[in-house]
Each structure stands twice: as structure tokens, then as C-alpha cells.
PDB file of N, CA and C in Angstrom:
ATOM      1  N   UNK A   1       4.031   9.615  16.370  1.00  0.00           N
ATOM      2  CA  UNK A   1       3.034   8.946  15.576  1.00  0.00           C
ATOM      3  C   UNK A   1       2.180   8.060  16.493  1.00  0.00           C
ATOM      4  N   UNK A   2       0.773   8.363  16.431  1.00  0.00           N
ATOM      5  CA  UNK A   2       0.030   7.242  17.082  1.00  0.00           C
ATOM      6  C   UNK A   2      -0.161   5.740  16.670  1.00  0.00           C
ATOM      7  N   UNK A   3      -0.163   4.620  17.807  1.00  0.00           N
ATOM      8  CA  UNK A   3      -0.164   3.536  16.960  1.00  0.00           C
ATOM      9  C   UNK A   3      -1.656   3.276  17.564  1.00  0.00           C
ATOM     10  N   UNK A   4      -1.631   2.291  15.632  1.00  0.00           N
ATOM     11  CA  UNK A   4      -3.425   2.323  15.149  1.00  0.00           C
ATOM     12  C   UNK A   4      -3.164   0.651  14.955  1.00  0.00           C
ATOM     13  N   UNK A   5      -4.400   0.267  15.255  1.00  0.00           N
ATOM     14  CA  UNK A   5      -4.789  -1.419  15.181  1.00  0.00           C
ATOM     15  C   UNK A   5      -5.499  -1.613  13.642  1.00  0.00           C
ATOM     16  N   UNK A   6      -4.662  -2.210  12.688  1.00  0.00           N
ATOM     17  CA  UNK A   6      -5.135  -2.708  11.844  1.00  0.00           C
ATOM     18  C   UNK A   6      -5.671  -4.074  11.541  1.00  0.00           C
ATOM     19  N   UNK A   7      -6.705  -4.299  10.545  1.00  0.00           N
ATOM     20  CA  UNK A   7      -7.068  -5.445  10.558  1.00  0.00           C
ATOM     21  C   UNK A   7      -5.973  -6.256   9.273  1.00  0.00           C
ATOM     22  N   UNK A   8      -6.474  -7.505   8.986  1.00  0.00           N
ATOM     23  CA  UNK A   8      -5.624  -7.956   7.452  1.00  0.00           C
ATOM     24  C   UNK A   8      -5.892  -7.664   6.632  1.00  0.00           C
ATOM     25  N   UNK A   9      -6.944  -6.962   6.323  1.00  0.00           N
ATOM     26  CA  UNK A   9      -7.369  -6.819   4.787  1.00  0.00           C
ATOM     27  C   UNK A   9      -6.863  -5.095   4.734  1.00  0.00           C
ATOM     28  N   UNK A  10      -7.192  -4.375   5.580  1.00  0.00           N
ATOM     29  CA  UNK A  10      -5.878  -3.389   5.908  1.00  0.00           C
ATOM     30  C   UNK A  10      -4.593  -3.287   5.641  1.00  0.00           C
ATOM     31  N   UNK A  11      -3.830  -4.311   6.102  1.00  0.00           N
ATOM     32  CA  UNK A  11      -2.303  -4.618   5.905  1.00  0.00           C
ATOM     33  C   UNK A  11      -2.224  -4.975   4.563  1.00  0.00           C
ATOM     34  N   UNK A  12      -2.861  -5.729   4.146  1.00  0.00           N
ATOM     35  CA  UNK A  12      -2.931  -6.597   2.798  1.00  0.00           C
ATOM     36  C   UNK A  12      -3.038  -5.241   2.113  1.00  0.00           C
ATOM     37  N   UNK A  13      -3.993  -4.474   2.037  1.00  0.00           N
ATOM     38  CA  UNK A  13      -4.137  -3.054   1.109  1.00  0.00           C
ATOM     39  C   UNK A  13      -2.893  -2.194   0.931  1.00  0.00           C
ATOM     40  N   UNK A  14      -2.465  -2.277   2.695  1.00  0.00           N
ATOM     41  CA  UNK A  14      -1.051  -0.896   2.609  1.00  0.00           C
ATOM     42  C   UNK A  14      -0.270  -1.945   1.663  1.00  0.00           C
ATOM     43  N   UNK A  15      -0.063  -2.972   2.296  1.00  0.00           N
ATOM     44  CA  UNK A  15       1.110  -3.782   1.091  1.00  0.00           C
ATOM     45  C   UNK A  15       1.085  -3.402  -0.310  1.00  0.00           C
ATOM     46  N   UNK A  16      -0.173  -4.043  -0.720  1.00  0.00           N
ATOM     47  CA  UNK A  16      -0.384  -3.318  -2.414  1.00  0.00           C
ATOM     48  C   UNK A  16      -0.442  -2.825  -2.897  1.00  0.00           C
ATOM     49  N   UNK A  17      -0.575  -1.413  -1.983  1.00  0.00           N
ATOM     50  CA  UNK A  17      -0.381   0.004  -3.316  1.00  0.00           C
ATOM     51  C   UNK A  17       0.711  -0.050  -3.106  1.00  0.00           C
ATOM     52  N   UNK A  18       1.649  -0.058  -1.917  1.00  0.00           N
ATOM     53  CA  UNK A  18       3.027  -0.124  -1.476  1.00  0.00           C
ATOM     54  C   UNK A  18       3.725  -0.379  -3.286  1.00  0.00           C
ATOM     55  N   UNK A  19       3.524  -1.779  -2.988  1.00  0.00           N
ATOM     56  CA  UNK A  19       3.583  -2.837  -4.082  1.00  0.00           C
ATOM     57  C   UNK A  19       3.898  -2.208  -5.703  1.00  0.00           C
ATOM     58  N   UNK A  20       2.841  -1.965  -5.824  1.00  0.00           N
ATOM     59  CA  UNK A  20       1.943  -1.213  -6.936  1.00  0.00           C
ATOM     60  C   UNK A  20       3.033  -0.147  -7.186  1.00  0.00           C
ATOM     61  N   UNK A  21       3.290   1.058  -6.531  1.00  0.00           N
ATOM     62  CA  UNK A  21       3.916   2.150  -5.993  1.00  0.00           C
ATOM     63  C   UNK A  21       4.813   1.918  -6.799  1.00  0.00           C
ATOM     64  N   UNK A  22       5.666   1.464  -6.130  1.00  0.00           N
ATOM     65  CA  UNK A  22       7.377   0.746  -6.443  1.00  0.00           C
ATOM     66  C   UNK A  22       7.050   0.533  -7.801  1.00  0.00           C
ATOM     67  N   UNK A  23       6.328  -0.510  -8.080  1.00  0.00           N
ATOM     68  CA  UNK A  23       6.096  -1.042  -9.614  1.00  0.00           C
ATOM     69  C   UNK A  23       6.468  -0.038 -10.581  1.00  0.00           C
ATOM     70  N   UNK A  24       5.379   1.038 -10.241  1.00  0.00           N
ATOM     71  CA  UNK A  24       5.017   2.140 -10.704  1.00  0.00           C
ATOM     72  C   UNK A  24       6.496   2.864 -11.412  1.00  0.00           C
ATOM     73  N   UNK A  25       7.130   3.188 -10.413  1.00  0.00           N
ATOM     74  CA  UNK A  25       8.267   4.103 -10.403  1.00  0.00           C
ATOM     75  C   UNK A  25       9.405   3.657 -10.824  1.00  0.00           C
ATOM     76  N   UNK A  26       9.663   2.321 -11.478  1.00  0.00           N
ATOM     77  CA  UNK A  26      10.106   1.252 -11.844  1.00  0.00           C
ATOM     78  C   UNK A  26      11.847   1.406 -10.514  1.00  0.00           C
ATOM     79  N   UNK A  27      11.302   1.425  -9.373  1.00  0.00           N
ATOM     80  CA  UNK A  27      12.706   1.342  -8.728  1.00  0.00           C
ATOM     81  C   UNK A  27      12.833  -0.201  -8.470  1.00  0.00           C
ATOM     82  N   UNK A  28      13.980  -0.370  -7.615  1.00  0.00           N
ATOM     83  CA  UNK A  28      13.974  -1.821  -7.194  1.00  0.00           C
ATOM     84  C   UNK A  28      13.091  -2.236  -6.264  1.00  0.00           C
ATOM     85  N   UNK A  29      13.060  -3.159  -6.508  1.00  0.00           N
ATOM     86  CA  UNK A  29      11.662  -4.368  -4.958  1.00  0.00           C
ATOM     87  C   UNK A  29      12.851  -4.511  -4.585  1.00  0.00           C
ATOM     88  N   UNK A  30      12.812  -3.990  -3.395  1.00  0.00           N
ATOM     89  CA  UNK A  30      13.480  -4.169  -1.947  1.00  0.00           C
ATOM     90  C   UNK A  30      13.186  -3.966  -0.992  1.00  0.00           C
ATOM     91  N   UNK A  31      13.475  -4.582   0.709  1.00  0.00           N
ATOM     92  CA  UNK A  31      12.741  -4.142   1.638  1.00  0.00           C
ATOM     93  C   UNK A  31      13.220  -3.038   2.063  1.00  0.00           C
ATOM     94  N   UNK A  32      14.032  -1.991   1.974  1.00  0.00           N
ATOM     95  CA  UNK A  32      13.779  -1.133   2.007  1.00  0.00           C
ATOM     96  C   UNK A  32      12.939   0.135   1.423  1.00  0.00           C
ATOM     97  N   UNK A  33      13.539  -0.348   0.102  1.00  0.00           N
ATOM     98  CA  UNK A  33      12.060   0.484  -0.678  1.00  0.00           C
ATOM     99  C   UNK A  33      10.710   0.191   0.057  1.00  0.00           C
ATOM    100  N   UNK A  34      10.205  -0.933   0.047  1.00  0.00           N
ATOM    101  CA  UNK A  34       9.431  -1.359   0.068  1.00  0.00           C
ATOM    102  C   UNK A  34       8.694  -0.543   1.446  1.00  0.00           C
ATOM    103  N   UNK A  35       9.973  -0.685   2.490  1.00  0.00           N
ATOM    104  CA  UNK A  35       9.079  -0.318   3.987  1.00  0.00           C
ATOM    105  C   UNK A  35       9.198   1.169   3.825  1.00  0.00           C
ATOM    106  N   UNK A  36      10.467   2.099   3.477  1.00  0.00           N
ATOM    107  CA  UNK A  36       9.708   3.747   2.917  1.00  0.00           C
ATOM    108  C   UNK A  36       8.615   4.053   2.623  1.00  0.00           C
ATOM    109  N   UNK A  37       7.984   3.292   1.257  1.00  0.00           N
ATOM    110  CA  UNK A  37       6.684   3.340   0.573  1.00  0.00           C
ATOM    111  C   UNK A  37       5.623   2.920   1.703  1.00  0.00           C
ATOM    112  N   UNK A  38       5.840   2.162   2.050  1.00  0.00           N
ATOM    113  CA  UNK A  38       4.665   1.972   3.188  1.00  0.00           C
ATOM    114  C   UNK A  38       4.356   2.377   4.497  1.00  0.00           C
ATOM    115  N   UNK A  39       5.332   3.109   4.665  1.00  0.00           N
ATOM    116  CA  UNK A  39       5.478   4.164   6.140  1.00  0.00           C
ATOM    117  C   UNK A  39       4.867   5.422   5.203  1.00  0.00           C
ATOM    118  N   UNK A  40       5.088   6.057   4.444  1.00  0.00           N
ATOM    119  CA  UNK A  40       4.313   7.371   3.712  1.00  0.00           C
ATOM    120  C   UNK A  40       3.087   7.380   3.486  1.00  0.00           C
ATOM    121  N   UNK A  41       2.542   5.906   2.848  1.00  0.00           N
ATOM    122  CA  UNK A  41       1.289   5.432   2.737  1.00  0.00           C
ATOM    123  C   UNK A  41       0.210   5.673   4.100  1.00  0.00           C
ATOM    124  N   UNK A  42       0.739   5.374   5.336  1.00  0.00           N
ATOM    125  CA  UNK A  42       0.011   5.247   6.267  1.00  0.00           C
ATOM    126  C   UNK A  42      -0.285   7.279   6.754  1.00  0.00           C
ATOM    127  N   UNK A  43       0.265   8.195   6.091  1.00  0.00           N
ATOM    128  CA  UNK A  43       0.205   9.134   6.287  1.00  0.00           C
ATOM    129  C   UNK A  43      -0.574  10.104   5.142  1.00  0.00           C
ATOM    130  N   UNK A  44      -0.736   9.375   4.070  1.00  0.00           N
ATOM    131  CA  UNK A  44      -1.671   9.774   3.024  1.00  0.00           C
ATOM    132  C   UNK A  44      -2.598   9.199   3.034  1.00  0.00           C
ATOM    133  N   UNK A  45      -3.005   7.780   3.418  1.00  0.00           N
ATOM    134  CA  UNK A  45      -4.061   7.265   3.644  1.00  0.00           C
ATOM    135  C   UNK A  45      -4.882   6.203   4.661  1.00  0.00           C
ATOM    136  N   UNK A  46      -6.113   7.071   5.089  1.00  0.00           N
ATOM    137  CA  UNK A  46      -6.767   6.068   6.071  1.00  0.00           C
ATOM    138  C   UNK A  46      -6.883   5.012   6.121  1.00  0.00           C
ATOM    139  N   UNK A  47      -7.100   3.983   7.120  1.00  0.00           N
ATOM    140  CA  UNK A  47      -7.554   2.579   7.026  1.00  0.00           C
ATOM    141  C   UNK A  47      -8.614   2.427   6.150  1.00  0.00           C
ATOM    142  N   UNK A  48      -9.681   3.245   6.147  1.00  0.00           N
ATOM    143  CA  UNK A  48     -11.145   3.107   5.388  1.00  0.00           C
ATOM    144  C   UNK A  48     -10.869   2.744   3.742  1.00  0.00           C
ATOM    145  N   UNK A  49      -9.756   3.824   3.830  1.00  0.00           N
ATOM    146  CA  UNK A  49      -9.785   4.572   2.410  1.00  0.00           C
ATOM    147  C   UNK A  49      -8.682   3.512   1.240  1.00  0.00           C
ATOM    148  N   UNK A  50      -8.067   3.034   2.201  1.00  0.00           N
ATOM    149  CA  UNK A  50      -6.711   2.173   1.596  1.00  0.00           C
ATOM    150  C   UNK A  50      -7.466   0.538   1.223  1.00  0.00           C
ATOM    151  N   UNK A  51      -8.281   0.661   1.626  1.00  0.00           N
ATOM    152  CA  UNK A  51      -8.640  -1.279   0.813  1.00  0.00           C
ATOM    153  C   UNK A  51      -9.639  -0.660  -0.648  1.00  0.00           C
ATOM    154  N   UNK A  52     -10.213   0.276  -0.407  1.00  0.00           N
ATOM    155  CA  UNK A  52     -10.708   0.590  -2.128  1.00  0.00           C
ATOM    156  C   UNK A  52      -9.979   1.302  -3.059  1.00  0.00           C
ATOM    157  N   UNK A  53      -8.633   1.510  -2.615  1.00  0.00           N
ATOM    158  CA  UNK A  53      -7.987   1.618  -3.753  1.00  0.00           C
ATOM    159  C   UNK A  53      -7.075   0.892  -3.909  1.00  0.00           C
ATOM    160  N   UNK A  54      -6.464  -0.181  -3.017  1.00  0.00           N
ATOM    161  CA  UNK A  54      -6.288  -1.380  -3.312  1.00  0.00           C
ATOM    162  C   UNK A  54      -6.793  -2.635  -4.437  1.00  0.00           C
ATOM    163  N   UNK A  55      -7.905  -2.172  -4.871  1.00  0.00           N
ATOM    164  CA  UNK A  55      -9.049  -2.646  -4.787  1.00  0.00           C
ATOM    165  C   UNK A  55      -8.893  -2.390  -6.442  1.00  0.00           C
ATOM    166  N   UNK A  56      -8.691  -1.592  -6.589  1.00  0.00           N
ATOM    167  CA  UNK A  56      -8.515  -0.548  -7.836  1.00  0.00           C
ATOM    168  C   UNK A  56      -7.720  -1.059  -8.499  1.00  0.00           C
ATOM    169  N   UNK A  57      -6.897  -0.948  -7.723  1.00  0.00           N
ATOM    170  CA  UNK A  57      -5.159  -1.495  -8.140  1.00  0.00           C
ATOM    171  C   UNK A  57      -4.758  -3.373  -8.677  1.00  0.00           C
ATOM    172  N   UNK A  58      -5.830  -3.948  -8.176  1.00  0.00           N
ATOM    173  CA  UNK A  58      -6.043  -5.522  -8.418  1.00  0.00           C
ATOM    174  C   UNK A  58      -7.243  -5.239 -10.029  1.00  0.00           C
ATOM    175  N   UNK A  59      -7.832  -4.555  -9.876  1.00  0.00           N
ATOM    176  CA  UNK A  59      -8.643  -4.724 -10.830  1.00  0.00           C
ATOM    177  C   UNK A  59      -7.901  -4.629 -11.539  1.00  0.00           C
ATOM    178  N   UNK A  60      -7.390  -2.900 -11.843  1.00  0.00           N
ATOM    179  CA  UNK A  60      -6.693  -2.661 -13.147  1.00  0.00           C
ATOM    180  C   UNK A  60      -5.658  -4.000 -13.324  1.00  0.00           C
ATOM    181  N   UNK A  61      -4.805  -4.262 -12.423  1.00  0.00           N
ATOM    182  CA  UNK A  61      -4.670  -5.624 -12.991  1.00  0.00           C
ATOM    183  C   UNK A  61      -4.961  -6.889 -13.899  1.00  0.00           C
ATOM    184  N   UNK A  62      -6.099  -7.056 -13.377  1.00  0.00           N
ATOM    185  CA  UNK A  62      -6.356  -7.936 -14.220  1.00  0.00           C
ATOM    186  C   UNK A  62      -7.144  -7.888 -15.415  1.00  0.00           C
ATOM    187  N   UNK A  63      -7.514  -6.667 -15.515  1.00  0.00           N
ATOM    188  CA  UNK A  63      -7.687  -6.080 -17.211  1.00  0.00           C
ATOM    189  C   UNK A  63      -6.787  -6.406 -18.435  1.00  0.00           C
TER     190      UNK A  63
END
């Protein structure tokens, strides 16, 4: 795997669908869950692509 330089609003994004993810699937919040979900993430989605659906994911929130 190549390593890629992310910024924070990057990290902050993988976190939250991460986040979101888990939620989703109603498993446990744990750091393991947690770091699975976010190692897969970085392989389905680009840096570009991961803060607007982050993005998504805060909105529907707060609906």
C-alpha cells in the first residue's frame, strides 16, 4: 500500500463515514471496529471524494 499525506479535514472525513458506517450496521464502537472500517474506507475512497460525503453524512444528521 502506498503511503498518502492527508490533510485534517481528510482525516476528519475518513473518521466519519468510518463513524457513520459502524452506526449504520448497528455493531459495537470499538477501536477495532472502528480501525477495520477505516482501513477499507481508504480503498473505496479518494481523498477528494471522502470530505463530500462526509459532508452528506453531517447533514443528514442534522435533519
Amino acid at each position: 500500500m502506498v503511503k498518502e499525506l492527508y490533510n485534517w479535514e481528510q482525516l476528519r472525513a475518513y473518521g466519519i463515514v468510518a463513524l457513520n458506517n459502524i452506526l449504520e450496521s448497528n455493531e459495537k464502537i470499538n477501536l477495532e471496529n472502528f480501525i477495520r472500517e477505516l482501513d477499507t474506507l481508504q480503498s473505496l475512497y479518494g481523498k477528494e471524494g471522502i470530505t463530500g460525503l462526509a459532508k452528506r453524512h453531517l447533514n443528514n444528521i442534522k435533519k
